[in-house]
ModelCIF file with pLDDT and N, C-alpha, C, O atoms, coordinates in Angstrom:
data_MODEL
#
_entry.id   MODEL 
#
_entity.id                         1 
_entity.type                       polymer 
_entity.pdbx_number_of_molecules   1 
#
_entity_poly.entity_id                      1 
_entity_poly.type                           'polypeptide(L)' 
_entity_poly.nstd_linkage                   no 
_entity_poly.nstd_monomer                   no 
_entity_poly.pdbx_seq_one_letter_code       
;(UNK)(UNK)(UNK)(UNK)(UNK)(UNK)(UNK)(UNK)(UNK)(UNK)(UNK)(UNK)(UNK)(UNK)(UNK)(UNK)
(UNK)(UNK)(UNK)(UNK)(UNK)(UNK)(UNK)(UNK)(UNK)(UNK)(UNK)(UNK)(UNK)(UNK)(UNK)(UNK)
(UNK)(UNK)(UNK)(UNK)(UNK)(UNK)(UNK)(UNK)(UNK)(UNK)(UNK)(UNK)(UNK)(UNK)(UNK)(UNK)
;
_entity_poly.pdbx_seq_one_letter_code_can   XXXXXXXXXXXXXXXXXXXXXXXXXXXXXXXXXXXXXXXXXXXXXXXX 
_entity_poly.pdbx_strand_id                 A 
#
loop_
_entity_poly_seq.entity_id 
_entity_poly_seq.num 
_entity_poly_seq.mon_id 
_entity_poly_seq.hetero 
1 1  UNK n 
1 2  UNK n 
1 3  UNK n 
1 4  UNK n 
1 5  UNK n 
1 6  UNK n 
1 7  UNK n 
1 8  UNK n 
1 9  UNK n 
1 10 UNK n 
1 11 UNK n 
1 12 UNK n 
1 13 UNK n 
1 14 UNK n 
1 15 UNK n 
1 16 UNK n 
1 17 UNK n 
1 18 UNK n 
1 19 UNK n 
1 20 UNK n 
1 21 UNK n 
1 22 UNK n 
1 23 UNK n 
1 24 UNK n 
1 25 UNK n 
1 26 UNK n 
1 27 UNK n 
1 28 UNK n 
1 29 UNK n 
1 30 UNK n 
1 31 UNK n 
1 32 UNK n 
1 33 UNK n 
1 34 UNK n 
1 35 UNK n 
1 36 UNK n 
1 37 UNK n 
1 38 UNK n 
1 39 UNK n 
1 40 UNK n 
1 41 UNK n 
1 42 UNK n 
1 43 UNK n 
1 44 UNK n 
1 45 UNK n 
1 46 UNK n 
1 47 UNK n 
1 48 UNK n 
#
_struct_asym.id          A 
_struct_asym.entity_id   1 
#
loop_
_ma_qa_metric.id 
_ma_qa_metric.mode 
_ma_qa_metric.name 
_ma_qa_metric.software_group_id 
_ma_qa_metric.type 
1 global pLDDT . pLDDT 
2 local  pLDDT . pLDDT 
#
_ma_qa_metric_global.metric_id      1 
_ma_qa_metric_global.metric_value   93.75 
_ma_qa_metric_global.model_id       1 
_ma_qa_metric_global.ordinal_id     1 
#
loop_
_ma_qa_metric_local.label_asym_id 
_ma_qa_metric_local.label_comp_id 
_ma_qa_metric_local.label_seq_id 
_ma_qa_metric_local.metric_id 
_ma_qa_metric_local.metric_value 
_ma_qa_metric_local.model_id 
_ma_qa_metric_local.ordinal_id 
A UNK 1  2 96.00 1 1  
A UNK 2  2 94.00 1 2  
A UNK 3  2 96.00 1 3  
A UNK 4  2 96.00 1 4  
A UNK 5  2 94.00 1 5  
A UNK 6  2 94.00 1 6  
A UNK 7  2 96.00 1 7  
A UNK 8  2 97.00 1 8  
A UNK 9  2 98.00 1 9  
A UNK 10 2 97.00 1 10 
A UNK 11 2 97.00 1 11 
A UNK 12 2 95.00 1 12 
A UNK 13 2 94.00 1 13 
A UNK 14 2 91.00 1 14 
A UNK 15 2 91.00 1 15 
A UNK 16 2 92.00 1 16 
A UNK 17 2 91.00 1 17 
A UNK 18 2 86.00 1 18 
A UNK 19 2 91.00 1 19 
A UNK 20 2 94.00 1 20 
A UNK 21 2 96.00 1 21 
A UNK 22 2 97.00 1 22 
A UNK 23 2 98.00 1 23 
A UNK 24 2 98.00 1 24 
A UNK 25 2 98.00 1 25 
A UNK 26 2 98.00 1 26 
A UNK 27 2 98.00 1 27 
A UNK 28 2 97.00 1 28 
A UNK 29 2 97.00 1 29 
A UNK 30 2 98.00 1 30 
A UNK 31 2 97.00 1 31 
A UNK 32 2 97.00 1 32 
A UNK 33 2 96.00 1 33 
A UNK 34 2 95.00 1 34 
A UNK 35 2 94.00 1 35 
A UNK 36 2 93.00 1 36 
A UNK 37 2 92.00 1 37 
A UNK 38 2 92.00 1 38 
A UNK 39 2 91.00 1 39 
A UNK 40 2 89.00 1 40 
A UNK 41 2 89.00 1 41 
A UNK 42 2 91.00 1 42 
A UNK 43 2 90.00 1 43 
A UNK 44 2 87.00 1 44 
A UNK 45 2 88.00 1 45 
A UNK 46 2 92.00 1 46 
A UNK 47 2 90.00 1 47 
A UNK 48 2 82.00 1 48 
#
loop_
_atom_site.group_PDB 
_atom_site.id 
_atom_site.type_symbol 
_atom_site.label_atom_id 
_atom_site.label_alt_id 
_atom_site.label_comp_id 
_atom_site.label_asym_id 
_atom_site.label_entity_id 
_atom_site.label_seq_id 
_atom_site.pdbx_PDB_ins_code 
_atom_site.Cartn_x 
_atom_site.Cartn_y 
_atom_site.Cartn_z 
_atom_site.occupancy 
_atom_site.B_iso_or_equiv 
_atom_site.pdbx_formal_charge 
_atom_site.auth_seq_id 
_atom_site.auth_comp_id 
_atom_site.auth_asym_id 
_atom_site.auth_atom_id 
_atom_site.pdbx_PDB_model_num 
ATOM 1   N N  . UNK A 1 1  ? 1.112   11.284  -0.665  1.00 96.00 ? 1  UNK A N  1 
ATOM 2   C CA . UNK A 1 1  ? 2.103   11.956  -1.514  1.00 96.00 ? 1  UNK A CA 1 
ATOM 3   C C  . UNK A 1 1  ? 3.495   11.363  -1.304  1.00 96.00 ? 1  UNK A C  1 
ATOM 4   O O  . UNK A 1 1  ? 4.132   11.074  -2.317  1.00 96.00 ? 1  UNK A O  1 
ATOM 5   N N  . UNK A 1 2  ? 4.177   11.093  0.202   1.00 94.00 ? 2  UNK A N  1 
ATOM 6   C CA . UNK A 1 2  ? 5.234   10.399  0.272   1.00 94.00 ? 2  UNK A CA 1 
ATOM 7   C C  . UNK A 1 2  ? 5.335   9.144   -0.426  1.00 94.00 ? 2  UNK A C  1 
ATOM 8   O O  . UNK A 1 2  ? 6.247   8.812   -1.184  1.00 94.00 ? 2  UNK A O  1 
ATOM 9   N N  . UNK A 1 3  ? 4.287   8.456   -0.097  1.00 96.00 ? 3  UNK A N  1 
ATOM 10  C CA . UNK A 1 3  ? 4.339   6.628   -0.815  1.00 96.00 ? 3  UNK A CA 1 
ATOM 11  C C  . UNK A 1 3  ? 4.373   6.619   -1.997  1.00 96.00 ? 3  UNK A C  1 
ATOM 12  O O  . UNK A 1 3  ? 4.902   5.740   -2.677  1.00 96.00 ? 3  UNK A O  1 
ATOM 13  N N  . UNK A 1 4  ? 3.469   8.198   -2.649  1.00 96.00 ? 4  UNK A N  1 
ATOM 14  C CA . UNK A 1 4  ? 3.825   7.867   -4.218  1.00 96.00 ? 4  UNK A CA 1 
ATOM 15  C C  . UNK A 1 4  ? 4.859   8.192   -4.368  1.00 96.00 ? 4  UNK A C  1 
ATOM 16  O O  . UNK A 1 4  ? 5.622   7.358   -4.855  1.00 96.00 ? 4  UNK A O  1 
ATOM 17  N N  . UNK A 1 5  ? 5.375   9.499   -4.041  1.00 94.00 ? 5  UNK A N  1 
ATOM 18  C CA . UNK A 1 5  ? 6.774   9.970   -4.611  1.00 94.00 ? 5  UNK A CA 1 
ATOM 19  C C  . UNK A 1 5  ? 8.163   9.412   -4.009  1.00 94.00 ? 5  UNK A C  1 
ATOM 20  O O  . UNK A 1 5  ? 9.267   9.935   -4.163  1.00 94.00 ? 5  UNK A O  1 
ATOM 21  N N  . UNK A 1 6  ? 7.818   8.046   -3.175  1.00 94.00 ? 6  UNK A N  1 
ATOM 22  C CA . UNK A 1 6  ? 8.858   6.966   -3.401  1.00 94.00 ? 6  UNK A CA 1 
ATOM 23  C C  . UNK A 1 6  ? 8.812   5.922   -4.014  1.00 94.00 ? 6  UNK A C  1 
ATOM 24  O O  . UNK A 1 6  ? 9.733   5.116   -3.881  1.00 94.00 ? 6  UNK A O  1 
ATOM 25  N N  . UNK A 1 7  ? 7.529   5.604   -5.004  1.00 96.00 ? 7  UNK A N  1 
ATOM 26  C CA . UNK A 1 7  ? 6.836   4.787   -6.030  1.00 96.00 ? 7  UNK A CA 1 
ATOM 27  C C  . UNK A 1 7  ? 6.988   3.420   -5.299  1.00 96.00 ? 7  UNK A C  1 
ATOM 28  O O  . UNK A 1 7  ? 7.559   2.355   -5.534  1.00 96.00 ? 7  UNK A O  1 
ATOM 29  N N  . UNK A 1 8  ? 6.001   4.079   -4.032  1.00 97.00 ? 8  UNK A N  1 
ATOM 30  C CA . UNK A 1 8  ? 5.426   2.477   -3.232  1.00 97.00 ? 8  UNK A CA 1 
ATOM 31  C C  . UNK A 1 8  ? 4.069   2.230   -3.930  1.00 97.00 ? 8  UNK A C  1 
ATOM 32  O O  . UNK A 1 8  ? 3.704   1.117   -4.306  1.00 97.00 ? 8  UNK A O  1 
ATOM 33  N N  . UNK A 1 9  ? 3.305   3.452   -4.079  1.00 98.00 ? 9  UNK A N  1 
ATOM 34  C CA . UNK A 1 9  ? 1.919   3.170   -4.432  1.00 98.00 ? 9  UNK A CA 1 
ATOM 35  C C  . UNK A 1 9  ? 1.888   4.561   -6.137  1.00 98.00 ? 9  UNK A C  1 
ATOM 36  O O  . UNK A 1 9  ? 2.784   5.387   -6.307  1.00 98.00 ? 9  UNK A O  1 
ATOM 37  N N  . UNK A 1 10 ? 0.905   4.438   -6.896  1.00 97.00 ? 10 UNK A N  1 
ATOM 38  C CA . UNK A 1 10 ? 1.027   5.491   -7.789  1.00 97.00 ? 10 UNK A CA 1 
ATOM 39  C C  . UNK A 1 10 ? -0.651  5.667   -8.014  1.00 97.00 ? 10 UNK A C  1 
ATOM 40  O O  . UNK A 1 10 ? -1.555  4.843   -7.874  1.00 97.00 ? 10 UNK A O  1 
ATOM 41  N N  . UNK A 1 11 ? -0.670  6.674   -8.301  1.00 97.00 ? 11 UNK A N  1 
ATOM 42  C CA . UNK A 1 11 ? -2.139  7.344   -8.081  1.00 97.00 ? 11 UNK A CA 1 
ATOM 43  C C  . UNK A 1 11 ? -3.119  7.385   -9.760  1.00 97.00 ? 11 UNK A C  1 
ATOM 44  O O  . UNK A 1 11 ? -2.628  7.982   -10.718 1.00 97.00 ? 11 UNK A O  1 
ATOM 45  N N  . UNK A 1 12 ? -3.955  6.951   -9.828  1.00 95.00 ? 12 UNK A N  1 
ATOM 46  C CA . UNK A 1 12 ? -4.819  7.100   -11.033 1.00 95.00 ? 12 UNK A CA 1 
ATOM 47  C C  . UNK A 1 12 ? -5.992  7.880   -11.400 1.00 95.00 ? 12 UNK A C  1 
ATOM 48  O O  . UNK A 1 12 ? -6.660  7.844   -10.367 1.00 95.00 ? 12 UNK A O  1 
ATOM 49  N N  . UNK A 1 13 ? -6.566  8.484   -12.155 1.00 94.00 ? 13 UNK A N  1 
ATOM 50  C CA . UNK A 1 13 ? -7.973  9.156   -12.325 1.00 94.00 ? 13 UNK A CA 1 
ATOM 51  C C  . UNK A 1 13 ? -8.811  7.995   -12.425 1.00 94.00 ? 13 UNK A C  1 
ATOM 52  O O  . UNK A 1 13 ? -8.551  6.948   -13.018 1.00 94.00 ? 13 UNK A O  1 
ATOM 53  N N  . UNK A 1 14 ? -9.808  8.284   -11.803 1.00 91.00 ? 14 UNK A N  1 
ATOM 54  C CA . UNK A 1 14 ? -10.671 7.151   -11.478 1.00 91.00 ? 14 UNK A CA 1 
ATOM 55  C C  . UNK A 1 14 ? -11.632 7.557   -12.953 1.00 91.00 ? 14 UNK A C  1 
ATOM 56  O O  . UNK A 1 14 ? -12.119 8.620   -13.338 1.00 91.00 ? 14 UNK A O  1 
ATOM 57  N N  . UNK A 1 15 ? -11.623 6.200   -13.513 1.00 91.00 ? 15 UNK A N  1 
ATOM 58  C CA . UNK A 1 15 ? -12.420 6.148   -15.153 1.00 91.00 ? 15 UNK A CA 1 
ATOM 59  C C  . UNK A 1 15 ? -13.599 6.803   -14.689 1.00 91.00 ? 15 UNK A C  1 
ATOM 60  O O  . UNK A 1 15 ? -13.785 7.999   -14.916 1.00 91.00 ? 15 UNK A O  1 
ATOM 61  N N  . UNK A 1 16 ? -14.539 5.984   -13.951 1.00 92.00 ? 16 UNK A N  1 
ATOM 62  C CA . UNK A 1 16 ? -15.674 6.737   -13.798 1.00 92.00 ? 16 UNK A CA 1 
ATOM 63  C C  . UNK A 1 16 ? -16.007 7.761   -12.995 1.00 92.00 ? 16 UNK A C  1 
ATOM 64  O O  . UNK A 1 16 ? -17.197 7.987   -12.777 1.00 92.00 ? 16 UNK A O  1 
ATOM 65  N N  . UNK A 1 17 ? -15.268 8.333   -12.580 1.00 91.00 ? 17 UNK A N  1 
ATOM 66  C CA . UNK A 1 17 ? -15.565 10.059  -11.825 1.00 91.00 ? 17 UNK A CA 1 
ATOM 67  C C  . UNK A 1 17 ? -13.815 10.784  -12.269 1.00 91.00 ? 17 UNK A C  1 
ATOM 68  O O  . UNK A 1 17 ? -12.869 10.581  -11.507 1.00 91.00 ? 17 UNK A O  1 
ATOM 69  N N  . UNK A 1 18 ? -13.745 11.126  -12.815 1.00 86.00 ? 18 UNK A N  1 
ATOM 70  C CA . UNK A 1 18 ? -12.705 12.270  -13.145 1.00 86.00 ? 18 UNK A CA 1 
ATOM 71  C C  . UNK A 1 18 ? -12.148 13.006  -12.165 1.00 86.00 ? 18 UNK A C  1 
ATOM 72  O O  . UNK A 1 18 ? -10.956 13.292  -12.049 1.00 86.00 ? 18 UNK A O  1 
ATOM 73  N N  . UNK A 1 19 ? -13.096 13.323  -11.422 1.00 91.00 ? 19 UNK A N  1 
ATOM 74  C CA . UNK A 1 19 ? -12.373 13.539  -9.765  1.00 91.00 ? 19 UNK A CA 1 
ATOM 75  C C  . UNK A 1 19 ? -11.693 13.385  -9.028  1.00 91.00 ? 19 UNK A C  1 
ATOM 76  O O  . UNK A 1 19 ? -10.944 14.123  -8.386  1.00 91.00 ? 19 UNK A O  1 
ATOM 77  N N  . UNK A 1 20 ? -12.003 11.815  -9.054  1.00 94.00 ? 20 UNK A N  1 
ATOM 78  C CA . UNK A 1 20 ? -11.303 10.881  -7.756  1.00 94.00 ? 20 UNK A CA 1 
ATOM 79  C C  . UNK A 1 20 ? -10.694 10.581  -8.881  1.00 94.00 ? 20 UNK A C  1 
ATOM 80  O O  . UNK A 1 20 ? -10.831 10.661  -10.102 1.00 94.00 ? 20 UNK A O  1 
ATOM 81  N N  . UNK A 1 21 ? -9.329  9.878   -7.336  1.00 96.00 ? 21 UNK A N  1 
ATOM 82  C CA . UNK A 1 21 ? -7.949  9.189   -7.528  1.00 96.00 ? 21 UNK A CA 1 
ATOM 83  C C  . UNK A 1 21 ? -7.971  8.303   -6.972  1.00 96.00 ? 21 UNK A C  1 
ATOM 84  O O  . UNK A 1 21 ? -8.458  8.332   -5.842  1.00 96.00 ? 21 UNK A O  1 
ATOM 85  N N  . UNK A 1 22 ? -7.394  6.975   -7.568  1.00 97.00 ? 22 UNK A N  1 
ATOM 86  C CA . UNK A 1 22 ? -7.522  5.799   -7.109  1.00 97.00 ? 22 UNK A CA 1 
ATOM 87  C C  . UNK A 1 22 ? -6.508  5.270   -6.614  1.00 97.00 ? 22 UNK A C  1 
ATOM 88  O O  . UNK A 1 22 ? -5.705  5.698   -7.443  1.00 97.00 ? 22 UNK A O  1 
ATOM 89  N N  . UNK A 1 23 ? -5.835  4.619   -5.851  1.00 98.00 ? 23 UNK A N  1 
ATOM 90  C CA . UNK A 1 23 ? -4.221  4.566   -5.546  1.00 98.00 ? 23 UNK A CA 1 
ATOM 91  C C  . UNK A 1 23 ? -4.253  2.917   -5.592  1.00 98.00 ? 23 UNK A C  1 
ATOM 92  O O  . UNK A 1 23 ? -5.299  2.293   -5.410  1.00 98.00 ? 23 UNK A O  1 
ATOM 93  N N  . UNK A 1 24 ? -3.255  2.420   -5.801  1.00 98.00 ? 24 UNK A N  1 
ATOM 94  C CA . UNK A 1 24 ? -2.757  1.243   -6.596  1.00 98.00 ? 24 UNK A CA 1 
ATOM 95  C C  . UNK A 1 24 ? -1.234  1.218   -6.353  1.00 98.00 ? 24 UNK A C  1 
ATOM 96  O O  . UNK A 1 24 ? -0.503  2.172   -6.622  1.00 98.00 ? 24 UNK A O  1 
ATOM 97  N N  . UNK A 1 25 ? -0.664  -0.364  -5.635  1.00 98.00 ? 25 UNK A N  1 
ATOM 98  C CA . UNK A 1 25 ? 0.283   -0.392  -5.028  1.00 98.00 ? 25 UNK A CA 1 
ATOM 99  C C  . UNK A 1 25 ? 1.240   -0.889  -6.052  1.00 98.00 ? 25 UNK A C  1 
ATOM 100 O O  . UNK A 1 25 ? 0.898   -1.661  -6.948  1.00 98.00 ? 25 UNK A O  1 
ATOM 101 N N  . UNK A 1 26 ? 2.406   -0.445  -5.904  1.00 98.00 ? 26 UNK A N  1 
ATOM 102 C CA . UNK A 1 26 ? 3.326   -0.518  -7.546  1.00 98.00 ? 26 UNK A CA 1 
ATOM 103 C C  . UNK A 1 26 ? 3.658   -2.021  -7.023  1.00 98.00 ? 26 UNK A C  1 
ATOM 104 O O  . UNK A 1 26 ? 2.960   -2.761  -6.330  1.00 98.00 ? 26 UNK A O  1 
ATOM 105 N N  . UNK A 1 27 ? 5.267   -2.287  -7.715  1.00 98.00 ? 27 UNK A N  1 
ATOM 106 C CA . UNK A 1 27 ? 5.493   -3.343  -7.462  1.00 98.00 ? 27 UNK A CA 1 
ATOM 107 C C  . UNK A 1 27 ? 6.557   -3.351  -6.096  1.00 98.00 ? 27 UNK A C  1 
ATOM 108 O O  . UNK A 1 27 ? 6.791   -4.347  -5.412  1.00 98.00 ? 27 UNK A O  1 
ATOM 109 N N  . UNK A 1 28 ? 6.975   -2.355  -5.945  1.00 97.00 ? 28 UNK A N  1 
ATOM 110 C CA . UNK A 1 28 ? 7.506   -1.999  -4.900  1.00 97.00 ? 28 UNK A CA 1 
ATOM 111 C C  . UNK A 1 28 ? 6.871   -2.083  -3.271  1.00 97.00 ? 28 UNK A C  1 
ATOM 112 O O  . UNK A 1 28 ? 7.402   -2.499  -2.241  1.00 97.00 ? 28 UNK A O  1 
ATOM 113 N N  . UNK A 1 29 ? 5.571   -1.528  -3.510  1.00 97.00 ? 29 UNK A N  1 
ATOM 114 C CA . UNK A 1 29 ? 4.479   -2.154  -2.823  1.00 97.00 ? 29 UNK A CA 1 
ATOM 115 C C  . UNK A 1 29 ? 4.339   -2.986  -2.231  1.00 97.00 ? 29 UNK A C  1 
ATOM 116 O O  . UNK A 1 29 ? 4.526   -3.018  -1.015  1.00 97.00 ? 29 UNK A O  1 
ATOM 117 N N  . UNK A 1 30 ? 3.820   -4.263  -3.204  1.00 98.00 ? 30 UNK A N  1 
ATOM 118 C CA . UNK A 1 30 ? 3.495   -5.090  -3.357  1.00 98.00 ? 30 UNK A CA 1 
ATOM 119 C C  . UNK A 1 30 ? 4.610   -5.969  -2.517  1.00 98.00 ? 30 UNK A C  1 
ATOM 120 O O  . UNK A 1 30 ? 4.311   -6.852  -1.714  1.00 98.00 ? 30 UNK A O  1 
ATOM 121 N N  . UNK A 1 31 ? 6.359   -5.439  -2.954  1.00 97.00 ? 31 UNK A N  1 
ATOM 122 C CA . UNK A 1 31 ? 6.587   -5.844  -1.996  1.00 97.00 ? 31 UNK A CA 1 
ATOM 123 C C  . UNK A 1 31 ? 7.083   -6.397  -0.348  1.00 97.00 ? 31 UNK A C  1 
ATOM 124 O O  . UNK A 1 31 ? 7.748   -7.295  0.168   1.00 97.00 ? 31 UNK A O  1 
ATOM 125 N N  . UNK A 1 32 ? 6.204   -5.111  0.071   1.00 97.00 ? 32 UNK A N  1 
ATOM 126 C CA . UNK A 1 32 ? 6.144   -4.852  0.982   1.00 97.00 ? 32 UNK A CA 1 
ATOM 127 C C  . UNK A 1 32 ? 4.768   -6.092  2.161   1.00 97.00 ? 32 UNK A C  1 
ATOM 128 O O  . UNK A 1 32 ? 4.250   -6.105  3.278   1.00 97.00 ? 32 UNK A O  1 
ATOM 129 N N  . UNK A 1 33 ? 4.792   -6.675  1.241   1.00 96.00 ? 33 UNK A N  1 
ATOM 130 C CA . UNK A 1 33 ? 3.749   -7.933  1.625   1.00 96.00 ? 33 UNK A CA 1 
ATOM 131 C C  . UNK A 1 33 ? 4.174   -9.139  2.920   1.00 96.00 ? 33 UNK A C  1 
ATOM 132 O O  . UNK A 1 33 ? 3.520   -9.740  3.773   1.00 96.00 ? 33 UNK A O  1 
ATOM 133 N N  . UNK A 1 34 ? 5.413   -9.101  2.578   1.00 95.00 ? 34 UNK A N  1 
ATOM 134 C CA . UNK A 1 34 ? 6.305   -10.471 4.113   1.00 95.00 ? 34 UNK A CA 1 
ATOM 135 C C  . UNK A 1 34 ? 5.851   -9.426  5.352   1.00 95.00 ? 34 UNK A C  1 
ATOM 136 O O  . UNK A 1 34 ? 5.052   -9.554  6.280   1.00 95.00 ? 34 UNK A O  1 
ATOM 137 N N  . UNK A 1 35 ? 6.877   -8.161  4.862   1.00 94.00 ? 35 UNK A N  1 
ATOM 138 C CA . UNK A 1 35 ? 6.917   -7.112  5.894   1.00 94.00 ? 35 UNK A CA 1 
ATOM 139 C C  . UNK A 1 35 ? 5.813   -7.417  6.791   1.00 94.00 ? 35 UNK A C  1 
ATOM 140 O O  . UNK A 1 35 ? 5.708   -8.362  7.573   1.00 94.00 ? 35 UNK A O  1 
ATOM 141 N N  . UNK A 1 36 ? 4.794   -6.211  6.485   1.00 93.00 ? 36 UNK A N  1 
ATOM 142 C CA . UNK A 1 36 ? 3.779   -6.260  6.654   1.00 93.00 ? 36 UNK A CA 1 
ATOM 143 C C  . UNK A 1 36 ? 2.991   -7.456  7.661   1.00 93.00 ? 36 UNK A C  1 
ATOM 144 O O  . UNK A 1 36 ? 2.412   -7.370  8.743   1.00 93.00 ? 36 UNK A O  1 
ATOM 145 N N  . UNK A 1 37 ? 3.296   -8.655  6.683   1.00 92.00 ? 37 UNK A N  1 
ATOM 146 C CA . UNK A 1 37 ? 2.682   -10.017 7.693   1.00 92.00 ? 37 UNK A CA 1 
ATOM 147 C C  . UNK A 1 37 ? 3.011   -10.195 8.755   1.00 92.00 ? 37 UNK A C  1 
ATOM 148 O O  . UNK A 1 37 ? 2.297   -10.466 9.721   1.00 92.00 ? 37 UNK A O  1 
ATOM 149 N N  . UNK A 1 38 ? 4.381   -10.037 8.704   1.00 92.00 ? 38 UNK A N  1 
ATOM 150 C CA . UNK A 1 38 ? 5.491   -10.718 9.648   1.00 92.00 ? 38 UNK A CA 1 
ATOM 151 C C  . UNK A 1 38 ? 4.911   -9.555  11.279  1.00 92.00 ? 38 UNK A C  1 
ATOM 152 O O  . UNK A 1 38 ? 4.718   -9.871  12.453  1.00 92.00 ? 38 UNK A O  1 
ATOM 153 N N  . UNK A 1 39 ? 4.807   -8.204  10.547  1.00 91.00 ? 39 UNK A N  1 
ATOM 154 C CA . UNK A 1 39 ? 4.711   -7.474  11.850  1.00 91.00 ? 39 UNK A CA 1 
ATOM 155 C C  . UNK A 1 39 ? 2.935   -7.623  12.559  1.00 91.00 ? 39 UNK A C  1 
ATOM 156 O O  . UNK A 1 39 ? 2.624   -7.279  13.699  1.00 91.00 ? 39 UNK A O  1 
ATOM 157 N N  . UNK A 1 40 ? 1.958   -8.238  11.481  1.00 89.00 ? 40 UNK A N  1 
ATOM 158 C CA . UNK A 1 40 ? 0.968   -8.348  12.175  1.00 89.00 ? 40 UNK A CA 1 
ATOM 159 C C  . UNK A 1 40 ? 1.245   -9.731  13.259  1.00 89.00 ? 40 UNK A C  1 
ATOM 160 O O  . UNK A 1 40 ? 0.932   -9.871  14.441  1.00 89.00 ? 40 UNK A O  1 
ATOM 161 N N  . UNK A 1 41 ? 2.001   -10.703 12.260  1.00 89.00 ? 41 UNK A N  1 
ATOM 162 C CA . UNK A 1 41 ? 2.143   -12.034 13.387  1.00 89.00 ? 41 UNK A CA 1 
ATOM 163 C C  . UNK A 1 41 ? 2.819   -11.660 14.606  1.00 89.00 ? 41 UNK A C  1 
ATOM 164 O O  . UNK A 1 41 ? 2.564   -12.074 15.737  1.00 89.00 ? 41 UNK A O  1 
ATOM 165 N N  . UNK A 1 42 ? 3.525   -11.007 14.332  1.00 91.00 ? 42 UNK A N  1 
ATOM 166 C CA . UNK A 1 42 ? 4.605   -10.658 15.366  1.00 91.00 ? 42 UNK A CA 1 
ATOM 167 C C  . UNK A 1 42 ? 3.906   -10.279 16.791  1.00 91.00 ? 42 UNK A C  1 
ATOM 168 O O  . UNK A 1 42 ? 4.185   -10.783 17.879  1.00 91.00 ? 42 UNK A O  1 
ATOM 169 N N  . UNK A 1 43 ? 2.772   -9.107  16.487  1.00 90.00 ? 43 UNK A N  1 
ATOM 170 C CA . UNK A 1 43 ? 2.250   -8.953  17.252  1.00 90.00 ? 43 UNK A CA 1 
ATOM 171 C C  . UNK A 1 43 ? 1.120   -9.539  17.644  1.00 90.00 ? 43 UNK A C  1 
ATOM 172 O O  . UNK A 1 43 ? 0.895   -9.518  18.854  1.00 90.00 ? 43 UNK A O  1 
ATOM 173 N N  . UNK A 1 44 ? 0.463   -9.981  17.044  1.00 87.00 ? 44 UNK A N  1 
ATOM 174 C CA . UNK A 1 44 ? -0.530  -11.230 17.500  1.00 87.00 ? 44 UNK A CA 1 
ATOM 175 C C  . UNK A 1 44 ? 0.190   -12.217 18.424  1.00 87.00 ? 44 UNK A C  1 
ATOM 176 O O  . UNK A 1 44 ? -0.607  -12.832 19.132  1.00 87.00 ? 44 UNK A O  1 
ATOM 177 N N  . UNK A 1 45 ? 1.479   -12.539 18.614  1.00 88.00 ? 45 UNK A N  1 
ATOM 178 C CA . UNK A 1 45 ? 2.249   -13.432 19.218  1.00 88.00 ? 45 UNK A CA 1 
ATOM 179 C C  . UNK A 1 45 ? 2.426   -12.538 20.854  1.00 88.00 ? 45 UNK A C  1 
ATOM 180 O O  . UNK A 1 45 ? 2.259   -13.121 21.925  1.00 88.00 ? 45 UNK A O  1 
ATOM 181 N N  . UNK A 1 46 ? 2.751   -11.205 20.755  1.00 92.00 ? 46 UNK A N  1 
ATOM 182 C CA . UNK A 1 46 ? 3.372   -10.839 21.920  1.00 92.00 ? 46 UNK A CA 1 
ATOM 183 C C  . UNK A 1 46 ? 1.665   -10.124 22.430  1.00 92.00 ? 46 UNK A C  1 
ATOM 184 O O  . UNK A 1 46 ? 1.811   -9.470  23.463  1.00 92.00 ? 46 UNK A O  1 
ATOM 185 N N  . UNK A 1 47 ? 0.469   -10.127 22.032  1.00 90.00 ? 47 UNK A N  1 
ATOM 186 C CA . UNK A 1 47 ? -0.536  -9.672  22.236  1.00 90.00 ? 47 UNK A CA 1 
ATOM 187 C C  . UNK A 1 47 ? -1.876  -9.876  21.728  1.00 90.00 ? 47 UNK A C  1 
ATOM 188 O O  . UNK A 1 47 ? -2.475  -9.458  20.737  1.00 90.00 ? 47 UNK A O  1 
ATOM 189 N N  . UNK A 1 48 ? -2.264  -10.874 22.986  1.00 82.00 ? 48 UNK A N  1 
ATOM 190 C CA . UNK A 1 48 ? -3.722  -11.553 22.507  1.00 82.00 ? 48 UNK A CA 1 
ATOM 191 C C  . UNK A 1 48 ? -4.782  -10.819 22.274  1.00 82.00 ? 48 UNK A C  1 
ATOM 192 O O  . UNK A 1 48 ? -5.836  -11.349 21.923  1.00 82.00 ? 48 UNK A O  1 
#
């Protein structure tokens, strides 16, 4: 609910079950992609 309602990610009815919600990363998201890398390398570096 936070990530959507800062339109990092936005939520969909899933076509084939009406039920489910599918979540899908906006573009805001998306770019959140260096981030993300940078902190997995980061730590792969300080922890084998």
């Amino acid at each position: 609910a936070a990530l959507e309602g800062n339109q990092i990610i936005r939520k969909y009815s899933d076509i084939t079950n009406g039920r489910r919600s599918l979540y899908y990363l906006t573009q805001k998201g998306i770019d959140l992609v260096p981030v993300v890398l940078e902190l997995m390398h980061w730590m792969s570096v300080y922890n084998p």
